[in-house]
C-alpha atoms as a PDB file:
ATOM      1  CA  UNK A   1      59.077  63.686 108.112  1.00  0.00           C
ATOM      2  CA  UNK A   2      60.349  60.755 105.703  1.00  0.00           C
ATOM      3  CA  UNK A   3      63.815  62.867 105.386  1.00  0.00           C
ATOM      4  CA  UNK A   4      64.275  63.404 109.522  1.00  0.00           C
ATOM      5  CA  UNK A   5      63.507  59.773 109.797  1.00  0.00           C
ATOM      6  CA  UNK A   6      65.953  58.870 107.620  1.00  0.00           C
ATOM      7  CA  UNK A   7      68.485  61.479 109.166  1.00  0.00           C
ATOM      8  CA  UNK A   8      67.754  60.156 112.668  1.00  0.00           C
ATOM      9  CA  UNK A   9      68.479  56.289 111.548  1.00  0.00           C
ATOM     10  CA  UNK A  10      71.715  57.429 109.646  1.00  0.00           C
ATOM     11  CA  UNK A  11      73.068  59.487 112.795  1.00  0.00           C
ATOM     12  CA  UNK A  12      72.075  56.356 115.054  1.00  0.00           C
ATOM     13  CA  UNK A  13      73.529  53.977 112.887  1.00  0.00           C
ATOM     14  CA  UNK A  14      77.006  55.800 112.506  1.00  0.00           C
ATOM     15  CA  UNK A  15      77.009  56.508 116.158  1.00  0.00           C
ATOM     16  CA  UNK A  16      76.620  52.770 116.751  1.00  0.00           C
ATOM     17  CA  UNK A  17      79.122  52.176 114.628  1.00  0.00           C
ATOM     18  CA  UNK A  18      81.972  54.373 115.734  1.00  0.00           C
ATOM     19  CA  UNK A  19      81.264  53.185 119.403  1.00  0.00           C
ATOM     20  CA  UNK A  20      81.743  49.688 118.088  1.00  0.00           C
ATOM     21  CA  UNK A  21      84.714  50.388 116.136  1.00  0.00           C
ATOM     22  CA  UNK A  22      86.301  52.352 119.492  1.00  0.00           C
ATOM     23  CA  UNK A  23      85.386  49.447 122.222  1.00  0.00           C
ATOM     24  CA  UNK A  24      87.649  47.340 119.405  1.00  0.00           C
ATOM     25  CA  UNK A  25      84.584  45.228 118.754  1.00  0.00           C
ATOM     26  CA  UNK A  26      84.290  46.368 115.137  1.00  0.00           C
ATOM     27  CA  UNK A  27      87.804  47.161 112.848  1.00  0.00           C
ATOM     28  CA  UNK A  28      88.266  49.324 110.409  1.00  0.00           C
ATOM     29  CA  UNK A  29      88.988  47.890 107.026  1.00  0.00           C
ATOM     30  CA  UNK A  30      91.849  49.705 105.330  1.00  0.00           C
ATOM     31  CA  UNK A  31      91.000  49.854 101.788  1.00  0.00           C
ATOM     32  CA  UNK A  32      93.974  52.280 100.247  1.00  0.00           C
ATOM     33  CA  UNK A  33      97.185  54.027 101.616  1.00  0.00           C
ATOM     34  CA  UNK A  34      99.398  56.351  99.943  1.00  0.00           C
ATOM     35  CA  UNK A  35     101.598  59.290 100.984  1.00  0.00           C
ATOM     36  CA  UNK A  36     101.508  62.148  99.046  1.00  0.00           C
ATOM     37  CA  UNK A  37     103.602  65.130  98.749  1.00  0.00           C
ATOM     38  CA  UNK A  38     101.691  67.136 101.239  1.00  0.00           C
ATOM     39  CA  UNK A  39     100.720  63.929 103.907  1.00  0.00           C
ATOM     40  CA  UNK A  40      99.757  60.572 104.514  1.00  0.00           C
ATOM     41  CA  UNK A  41      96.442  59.214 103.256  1.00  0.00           C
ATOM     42  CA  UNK A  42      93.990  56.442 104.085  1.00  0.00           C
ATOM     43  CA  UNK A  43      90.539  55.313 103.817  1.00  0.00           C
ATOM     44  CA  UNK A  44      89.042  52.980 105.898  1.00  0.00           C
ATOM     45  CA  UNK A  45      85.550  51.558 105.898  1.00  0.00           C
ATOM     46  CA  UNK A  46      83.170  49.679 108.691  1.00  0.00           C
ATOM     47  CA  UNK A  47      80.068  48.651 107.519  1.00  0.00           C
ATOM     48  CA  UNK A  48      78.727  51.033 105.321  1.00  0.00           C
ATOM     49  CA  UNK A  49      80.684  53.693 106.467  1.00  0.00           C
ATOM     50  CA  UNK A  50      84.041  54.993 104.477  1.00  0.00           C
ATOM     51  CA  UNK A  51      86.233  57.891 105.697  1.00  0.00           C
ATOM     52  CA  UNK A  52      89.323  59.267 104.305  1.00  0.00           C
ATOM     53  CA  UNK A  53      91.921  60.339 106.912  1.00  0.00           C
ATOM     54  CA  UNK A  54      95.083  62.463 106.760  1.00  0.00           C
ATOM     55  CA  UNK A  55      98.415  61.999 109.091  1.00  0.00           C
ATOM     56  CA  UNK A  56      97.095  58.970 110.559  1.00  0.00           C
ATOM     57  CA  UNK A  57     100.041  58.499 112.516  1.00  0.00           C
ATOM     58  CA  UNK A  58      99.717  62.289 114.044  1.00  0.00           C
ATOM     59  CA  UNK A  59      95.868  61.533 115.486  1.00  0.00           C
ATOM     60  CA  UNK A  60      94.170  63.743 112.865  1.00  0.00           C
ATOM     61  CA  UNK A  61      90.720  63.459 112.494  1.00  0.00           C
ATOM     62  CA  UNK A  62      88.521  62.306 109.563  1.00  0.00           C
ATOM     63  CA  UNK A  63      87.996  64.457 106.680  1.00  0.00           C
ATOM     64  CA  UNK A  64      85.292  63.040 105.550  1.00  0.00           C
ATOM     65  CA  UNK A  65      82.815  59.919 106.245  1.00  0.00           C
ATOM     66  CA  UNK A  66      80.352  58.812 103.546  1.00  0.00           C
ATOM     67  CA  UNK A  67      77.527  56.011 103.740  1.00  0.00           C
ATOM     68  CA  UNK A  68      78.160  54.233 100.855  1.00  0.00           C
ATOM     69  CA  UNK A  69      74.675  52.932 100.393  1.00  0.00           C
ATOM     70  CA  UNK A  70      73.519  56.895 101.430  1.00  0.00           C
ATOM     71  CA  UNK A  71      75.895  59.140  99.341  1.00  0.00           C
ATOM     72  CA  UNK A  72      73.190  62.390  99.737  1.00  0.00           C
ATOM     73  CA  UNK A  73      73.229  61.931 103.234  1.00  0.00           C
ATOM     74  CA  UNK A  74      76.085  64.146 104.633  1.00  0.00           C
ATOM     75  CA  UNK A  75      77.389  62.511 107.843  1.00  0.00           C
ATOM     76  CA  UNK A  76      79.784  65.413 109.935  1.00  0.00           C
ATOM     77  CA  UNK A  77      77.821  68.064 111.664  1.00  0.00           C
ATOM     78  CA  UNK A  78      80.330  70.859 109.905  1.00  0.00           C
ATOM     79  CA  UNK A  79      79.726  69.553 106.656  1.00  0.00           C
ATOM     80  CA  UNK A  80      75.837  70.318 107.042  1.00  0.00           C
ATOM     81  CA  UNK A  81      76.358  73.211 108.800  1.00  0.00           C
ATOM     82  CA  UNK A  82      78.515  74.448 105.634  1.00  0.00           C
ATOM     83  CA  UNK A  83      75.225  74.843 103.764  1.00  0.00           C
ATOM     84  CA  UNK A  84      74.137  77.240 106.618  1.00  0.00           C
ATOM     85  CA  UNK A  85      75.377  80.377 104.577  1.00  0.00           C
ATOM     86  CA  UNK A  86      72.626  79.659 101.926  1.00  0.00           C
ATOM     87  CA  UNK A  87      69.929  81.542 104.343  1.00  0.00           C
ATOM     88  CA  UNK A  88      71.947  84.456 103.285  1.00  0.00           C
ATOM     89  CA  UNK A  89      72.429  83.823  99.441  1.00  0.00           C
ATOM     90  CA  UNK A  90      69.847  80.854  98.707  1.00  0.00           C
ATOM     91  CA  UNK A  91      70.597  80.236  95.147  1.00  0.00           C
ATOM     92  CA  UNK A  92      73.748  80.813  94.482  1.00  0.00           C
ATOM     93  CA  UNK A  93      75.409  81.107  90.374  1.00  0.00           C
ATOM     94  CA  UNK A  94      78.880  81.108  90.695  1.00  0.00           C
ATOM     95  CA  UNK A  95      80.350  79.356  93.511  1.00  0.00           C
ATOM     96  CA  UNK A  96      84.264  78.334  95.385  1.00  0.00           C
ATOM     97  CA  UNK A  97      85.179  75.709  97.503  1.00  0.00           C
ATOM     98  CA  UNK A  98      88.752  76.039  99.102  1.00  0.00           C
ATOM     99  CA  UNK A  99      90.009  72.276  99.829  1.00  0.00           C
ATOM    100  CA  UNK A 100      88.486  69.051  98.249  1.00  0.00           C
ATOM    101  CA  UNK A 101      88.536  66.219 100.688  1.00  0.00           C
ATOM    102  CA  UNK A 102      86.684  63.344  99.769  1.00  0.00           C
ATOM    103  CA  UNK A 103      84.142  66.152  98.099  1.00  0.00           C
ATOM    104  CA  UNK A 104      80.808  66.190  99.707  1.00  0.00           C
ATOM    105  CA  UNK A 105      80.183  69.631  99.837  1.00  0.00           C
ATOM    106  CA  UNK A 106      80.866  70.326  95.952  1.00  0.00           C
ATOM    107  CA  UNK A 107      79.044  67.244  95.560  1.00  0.00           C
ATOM    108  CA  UNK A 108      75.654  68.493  96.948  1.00  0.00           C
ATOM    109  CA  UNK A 109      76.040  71.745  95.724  1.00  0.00           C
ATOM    110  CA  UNK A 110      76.423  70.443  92.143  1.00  0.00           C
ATOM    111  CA  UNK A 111      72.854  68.735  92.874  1.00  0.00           C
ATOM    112  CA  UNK A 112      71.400  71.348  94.425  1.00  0.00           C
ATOM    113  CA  UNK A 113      72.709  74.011  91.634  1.00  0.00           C
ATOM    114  CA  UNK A 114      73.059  72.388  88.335  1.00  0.00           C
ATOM    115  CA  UNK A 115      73.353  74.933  86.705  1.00  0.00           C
ATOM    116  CA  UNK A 116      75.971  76.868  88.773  1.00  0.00           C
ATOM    117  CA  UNK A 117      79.653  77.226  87.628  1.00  0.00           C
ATOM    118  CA  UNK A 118      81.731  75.787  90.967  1.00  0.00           C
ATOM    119  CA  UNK A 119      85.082  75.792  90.943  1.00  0.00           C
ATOM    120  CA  UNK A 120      87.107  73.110  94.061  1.00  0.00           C
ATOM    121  CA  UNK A 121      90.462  73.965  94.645  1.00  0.00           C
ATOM    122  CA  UNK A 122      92.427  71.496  96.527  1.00  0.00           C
ATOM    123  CA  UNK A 123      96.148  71.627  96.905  1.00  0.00           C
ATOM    124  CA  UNK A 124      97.269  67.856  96.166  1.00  0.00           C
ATOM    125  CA  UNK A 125      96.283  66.387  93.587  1.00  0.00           C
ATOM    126  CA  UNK A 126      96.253  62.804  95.169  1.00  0.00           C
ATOM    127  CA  UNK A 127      93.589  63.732  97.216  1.00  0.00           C
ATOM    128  CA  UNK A 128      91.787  64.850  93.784  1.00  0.00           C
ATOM    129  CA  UNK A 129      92.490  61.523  92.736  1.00  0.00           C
ATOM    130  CA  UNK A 130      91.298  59.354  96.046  1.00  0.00           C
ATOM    131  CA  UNK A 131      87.947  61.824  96.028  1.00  0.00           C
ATOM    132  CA  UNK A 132      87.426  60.139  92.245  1.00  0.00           C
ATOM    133  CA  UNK A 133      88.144  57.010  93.267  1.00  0.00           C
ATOM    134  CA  UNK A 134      86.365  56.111  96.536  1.00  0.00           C
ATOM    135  CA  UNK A 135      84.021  58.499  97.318  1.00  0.00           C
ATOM    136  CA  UNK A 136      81.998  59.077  93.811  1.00  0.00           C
ATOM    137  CA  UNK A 137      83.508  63.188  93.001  1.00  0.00           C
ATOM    138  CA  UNK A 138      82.831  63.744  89.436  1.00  0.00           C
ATOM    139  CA  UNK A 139      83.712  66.917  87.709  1.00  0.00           C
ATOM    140  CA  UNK A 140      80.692  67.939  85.604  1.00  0.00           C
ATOM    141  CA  UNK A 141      80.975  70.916  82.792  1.00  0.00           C
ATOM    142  CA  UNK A 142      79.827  73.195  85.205  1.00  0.00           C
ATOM    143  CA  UNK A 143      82.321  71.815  88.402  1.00  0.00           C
ATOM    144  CA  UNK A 144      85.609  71.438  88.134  1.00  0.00           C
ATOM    145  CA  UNK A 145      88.633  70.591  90.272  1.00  0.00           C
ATOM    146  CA  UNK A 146      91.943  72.772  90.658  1.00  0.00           C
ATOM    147  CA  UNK A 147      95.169  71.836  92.079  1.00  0.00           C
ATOM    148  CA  UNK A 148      96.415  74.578  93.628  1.00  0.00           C
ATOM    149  CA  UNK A 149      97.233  76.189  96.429  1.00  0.00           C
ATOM    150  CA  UNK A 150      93.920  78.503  97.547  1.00  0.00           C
ATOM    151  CA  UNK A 151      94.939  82.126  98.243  1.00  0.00           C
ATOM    152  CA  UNK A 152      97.351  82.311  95.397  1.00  0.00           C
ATOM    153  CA  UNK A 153      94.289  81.375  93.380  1.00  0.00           C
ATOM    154  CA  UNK A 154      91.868  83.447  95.521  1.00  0.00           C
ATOM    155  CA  UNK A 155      94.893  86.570  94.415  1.00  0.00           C
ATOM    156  CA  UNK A 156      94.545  85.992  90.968  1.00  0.00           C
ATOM    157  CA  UNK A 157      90.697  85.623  90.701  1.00  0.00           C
ATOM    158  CA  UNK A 158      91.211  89.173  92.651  1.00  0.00           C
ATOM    159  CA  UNK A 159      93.563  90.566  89.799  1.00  0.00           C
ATOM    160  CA  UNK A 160      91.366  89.512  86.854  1.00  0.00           C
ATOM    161  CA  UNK A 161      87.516  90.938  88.643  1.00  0.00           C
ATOM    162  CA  UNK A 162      86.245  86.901  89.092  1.00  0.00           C
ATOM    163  CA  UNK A 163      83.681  87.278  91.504  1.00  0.00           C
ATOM    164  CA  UNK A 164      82.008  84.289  93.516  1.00  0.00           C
ATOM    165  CA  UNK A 165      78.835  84.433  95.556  1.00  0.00           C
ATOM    166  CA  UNK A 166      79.539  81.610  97.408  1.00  0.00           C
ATOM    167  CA  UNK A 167      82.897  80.898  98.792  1.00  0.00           C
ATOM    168  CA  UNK A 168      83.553  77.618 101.625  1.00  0.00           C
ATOM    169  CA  UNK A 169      86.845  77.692 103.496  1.00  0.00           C
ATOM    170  CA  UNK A 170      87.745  74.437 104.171  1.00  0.00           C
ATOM    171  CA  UNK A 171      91.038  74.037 104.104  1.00  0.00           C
ATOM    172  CA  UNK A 172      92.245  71.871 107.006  1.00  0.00           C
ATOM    173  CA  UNK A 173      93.409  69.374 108.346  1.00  0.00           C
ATOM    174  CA  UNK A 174      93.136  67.693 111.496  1.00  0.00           C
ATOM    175  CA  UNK A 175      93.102  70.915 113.922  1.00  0.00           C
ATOM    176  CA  UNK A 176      95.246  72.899 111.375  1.00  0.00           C
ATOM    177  CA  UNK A 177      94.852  75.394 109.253  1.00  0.00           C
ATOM    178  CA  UNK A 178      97.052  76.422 106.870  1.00  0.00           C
ATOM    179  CA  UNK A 179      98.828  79.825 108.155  1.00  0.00           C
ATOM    180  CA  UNK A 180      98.835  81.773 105.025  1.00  0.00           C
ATOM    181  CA  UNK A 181      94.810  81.460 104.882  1.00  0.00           C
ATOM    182  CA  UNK A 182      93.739  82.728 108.493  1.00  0.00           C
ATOM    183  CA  UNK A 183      95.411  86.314 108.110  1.00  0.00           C
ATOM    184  CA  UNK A 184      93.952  89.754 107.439  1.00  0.00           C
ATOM    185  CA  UNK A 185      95.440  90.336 104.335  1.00  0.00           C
ATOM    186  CA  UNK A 186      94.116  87.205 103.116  1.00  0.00           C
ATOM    187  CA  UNK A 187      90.865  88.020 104.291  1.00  0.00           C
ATOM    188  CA  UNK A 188      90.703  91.242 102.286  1.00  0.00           C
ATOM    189  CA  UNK A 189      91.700  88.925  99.432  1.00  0.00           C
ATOM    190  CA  UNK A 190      89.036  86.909  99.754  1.00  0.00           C
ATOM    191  CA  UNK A 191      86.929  90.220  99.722  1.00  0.00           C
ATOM    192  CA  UNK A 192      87.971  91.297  96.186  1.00  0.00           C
ATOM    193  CA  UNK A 193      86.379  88.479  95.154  1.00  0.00           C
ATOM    194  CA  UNK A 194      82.931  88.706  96.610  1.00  0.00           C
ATOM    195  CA  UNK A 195      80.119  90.836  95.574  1.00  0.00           C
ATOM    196  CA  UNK A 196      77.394  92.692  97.668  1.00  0.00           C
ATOM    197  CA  UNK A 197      75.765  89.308  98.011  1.00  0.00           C
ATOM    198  CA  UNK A 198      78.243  87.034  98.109  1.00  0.00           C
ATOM    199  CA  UNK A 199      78.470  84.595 101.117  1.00  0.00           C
ATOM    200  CA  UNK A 200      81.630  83.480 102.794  1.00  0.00           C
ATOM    201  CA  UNK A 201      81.722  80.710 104.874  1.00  0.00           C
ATOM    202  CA  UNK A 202      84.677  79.517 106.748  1.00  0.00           C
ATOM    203  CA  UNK A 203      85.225  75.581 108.350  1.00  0.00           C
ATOM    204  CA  UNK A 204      87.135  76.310 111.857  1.00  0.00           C
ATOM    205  CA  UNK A 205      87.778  75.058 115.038  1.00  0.00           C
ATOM    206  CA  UNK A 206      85.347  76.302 118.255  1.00  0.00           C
ATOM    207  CA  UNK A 207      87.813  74.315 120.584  1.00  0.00           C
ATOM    208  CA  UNK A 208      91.717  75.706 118.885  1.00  0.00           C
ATOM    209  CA  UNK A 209      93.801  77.767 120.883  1.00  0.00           C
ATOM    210  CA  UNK A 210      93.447  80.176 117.704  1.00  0.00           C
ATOM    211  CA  UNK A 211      89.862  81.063 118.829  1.00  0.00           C
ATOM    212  CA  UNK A 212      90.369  84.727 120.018  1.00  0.00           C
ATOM    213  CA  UNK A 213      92.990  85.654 117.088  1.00  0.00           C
ATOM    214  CA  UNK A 214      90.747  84.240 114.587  1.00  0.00           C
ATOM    215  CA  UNK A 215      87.644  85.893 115.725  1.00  0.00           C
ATOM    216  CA  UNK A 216      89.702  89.099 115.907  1.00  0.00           C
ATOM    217  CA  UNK A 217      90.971  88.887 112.412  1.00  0.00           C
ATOM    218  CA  UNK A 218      87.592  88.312 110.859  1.00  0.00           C
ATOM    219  CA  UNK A 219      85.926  91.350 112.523  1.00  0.00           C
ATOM    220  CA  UNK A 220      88.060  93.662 111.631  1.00  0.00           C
ATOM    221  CA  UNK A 221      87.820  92.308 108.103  1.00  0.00           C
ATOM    222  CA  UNK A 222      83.955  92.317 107.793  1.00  0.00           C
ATOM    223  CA  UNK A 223      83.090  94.339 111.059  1.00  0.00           C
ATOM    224  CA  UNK A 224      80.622  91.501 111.988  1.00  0.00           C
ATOM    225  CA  UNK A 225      79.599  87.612 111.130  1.00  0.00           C
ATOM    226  CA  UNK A 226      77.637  84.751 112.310  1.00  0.00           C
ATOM    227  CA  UNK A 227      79.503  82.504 114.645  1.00  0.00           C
ATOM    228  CA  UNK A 228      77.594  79.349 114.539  1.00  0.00           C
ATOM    229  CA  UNK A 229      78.309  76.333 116.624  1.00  0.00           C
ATOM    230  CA  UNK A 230      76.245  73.306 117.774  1.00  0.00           C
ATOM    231  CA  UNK A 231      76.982  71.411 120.899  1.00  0.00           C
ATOM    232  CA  UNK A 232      77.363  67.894 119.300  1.00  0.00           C
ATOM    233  CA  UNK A 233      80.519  69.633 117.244  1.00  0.00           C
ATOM    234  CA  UNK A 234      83.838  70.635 117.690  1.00  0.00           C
ATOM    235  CA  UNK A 235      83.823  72.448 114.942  1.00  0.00           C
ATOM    236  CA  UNK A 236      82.583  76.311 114.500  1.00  0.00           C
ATOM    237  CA  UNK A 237      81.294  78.291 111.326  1.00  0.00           C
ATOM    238  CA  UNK A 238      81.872  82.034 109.957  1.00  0.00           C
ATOM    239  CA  UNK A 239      79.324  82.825 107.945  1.00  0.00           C
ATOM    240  CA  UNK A 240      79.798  86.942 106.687  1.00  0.00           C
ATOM    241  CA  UNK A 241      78.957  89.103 103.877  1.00  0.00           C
ATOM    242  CA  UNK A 242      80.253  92.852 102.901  1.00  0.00           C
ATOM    243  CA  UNK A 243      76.591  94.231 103.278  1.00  0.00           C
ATOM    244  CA  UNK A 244      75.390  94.302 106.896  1.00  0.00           C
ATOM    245  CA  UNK A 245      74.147  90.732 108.387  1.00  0.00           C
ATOM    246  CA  UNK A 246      70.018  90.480 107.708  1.00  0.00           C
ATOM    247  CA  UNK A 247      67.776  90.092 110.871  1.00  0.00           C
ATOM    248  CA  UNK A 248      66.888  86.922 112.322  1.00  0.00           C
ATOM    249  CA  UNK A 249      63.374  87.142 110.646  1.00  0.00           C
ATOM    250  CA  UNK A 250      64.389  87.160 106.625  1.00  0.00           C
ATOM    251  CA  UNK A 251      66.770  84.047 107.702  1.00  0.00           C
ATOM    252  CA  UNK A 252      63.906  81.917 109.440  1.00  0.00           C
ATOM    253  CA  UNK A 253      62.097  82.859 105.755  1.00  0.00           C
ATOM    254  CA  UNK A 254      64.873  82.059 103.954  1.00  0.00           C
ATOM    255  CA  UNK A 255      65.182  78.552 105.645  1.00  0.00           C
ATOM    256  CA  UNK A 256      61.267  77.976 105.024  1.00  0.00           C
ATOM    257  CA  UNK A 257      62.120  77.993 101.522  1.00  0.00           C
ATOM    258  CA  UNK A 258      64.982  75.785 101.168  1.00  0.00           C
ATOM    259  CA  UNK A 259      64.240  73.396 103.994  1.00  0.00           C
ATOM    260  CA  UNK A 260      62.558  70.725 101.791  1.00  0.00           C
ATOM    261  CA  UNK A 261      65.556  70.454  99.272  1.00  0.00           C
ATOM    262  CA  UNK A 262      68.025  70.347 101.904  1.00  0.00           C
ATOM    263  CA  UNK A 263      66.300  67.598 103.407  1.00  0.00           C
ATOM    264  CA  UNK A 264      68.046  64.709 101.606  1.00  0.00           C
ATOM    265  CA  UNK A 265      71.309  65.821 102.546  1.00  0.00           C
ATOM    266  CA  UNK A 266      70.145  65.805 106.434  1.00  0.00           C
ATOM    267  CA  UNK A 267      70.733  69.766 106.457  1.00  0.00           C
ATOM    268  CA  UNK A 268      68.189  70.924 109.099  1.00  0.00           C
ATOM    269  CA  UNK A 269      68.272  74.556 107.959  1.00  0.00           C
ATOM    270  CA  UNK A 270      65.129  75.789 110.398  1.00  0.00           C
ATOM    271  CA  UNK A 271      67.145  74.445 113.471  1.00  0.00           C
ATOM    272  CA  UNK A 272      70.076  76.222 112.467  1.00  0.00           C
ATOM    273  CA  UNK A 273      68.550  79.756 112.582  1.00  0.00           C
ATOM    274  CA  UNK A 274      68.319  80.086 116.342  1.00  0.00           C
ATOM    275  CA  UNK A 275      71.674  79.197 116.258  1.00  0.00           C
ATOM    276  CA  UNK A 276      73.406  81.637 114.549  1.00  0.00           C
ATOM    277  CA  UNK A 277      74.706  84.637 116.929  1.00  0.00           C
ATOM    278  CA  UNK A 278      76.552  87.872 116.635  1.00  0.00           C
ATOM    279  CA  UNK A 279      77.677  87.557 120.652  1.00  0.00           C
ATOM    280  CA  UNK A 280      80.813  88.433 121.092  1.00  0.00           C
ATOM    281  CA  UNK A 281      82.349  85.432 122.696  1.00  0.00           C
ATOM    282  CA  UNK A 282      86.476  85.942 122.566  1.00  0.00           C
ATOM    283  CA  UNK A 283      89.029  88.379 123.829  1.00  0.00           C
ATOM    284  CA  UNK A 284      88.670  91.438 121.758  1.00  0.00           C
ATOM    285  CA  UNK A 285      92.372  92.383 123.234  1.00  0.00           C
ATOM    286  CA  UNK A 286      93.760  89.459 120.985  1.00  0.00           C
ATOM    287  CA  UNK A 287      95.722  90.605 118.097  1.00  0.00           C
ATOM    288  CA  UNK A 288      94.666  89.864 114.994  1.00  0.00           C
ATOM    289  CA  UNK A 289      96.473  86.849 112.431  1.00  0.00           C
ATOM    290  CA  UNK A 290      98.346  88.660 109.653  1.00  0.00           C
ATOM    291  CA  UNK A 291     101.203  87.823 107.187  1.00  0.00           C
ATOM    292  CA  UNK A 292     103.859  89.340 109.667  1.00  0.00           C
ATOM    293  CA  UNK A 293     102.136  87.396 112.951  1.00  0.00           C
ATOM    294  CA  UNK A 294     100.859  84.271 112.375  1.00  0.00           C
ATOM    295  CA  UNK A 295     101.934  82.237 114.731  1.00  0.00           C
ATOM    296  CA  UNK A 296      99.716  79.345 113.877  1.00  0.00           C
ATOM    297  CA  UNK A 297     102.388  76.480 114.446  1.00  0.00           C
ATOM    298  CA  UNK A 298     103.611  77.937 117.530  1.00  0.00           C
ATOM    299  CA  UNK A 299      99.850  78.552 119.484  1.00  0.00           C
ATOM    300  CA  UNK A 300      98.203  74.820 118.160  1.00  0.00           C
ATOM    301  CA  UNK A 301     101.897  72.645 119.077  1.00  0.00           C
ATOM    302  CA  UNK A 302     101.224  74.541 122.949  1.00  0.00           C
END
């Protein structure tokens, strides 16, 4: 009850604060600029709130958003909702995360999981840097932090038999996602790398113009997944597995048993049960993302 409390006042709070900070009567502080090789980034803070941001100057979104006073409390809905996947592996050894940002999600997994190995890979190493710097990443001896570029790394795990049984996909930025990730032939990459009970769970968009294709692409890779969304989010979640996806019933159970240590982290794992679903929800005529048609550029700049 303490946790949901706490949740509730954190949500209100930030909501306060980014209506303030839009009707101009609160400004964001700019605490650090750069421009990398790969983009433009800033972090900016109001209050006790601190968010890095890529391609300011395009209108992308934040990557991430800390409370600085609250670093366990995870403040984006998709960042919570990336722990979903756990109601189908719930203690996970050996675990990836594709793309860094400011690093909350290797960040609570590295509390949650001491003891597993987890291994970030993020493609610019200034935003490596920045995630040291202002929002508290550490690399532990059992986390560490990769610059490189994620499916050339995903190949070679492939090649030498690494297996993960937990892999995130979040690799974006903005509304983009990098081309070379959302294809079938990546996809059955990513698959060489997963056991019978690993976990993949991929950060997209429920809103992009990539919807059908992408939906496409991952059923005919893993036949079916989860497609979980929540109203107050722009953002959707795969969650799939090479074994057939268990019944509603062993995920409720599942969630019983992890709710209380997600609870810090504001993760409310019952809710998100009901809202996993299997529907079918895009055009199945779509064809699917693959090296040769990826026209990811051409369908988000319409």
């Amino acid at each position: 009850m303490r946790n949901k409390l706490k949740l509730l006042i954190a949500q209100f709070t930030l909501l306060l604060l980014v209506a303030l900070t839009g009707a101009g009567l609160v400004s964001a502080e700019t605490i650090h600029e750069e421009k990398s090789k790969y983009r433009d980034i800033t972090v900016t803070q109001v209050g006790d709130r601190r968010c890095l941001l890529f391609n300011v100057h395009r209108g992308d979104r934040n990557q991430t958003c800390m409370l600085v006073n609250d670093r366990d409390n995870l403040v984006f809905d998709y960042t919570r909702m990336s722990f979903a996947g756990l109601l189908l592996n719930g203690d996970p050894q050996n675990i990836l995360v594709i793309g860094l940002g400011g690093g909350s999600i290797p960040m609570a997994f590295s509390d949650l999981y001491p003891q597993a190995k987890i291994d970030v890979i993020e493609v610019d190493e200034a935003v490596v840097r920045v995630a040291k710097e202002f929002f508290y990443f550490e690399e532990t001896d059992n986390m560490t932090a990769i610059v490189d570029d994620g499916r050339p790394f995903i190949k070679r795990a492939g090649l030498r038999g690494i297996k993960y049984d937990y892999i995130v996909l979040d690799a974006f930025s903005g509304d983009y996602i990098p081309e070379h990730m959302l294809t079938r032939e990546f996809l059955e990459e990513v698959k060489k790398i997963m056991t019978d009970d690993s976990v993949l769970v991929a950060n997209t968009f429920s809103t992009s113009r990539l919807y059908d294709h992408e939906s496409v692409t991952y059923q005919r890779a893993f036949n079916e997944f989860f497609n979980f969304k929540l109203p107050s989010s722009g953002n959707r979640i795969i969650i799939t597995q090479l074994d057939p996806l268990p019944p509603r019933g062993e995920l409720v159970t599942e969630a019983r048993r992890l709710a209380e240590s997600l609870g810090k982290y504001g993760v409310p794992l019952l809710d998100y049960t009901r809202r996993l679903s299997t529907t079918v929800d895009w055009d199945m005529s779509r064809r699917e993302l693959t090296d040769q048609y990826s026209p990811g550029n051409l369908l988000q700049a319409q």
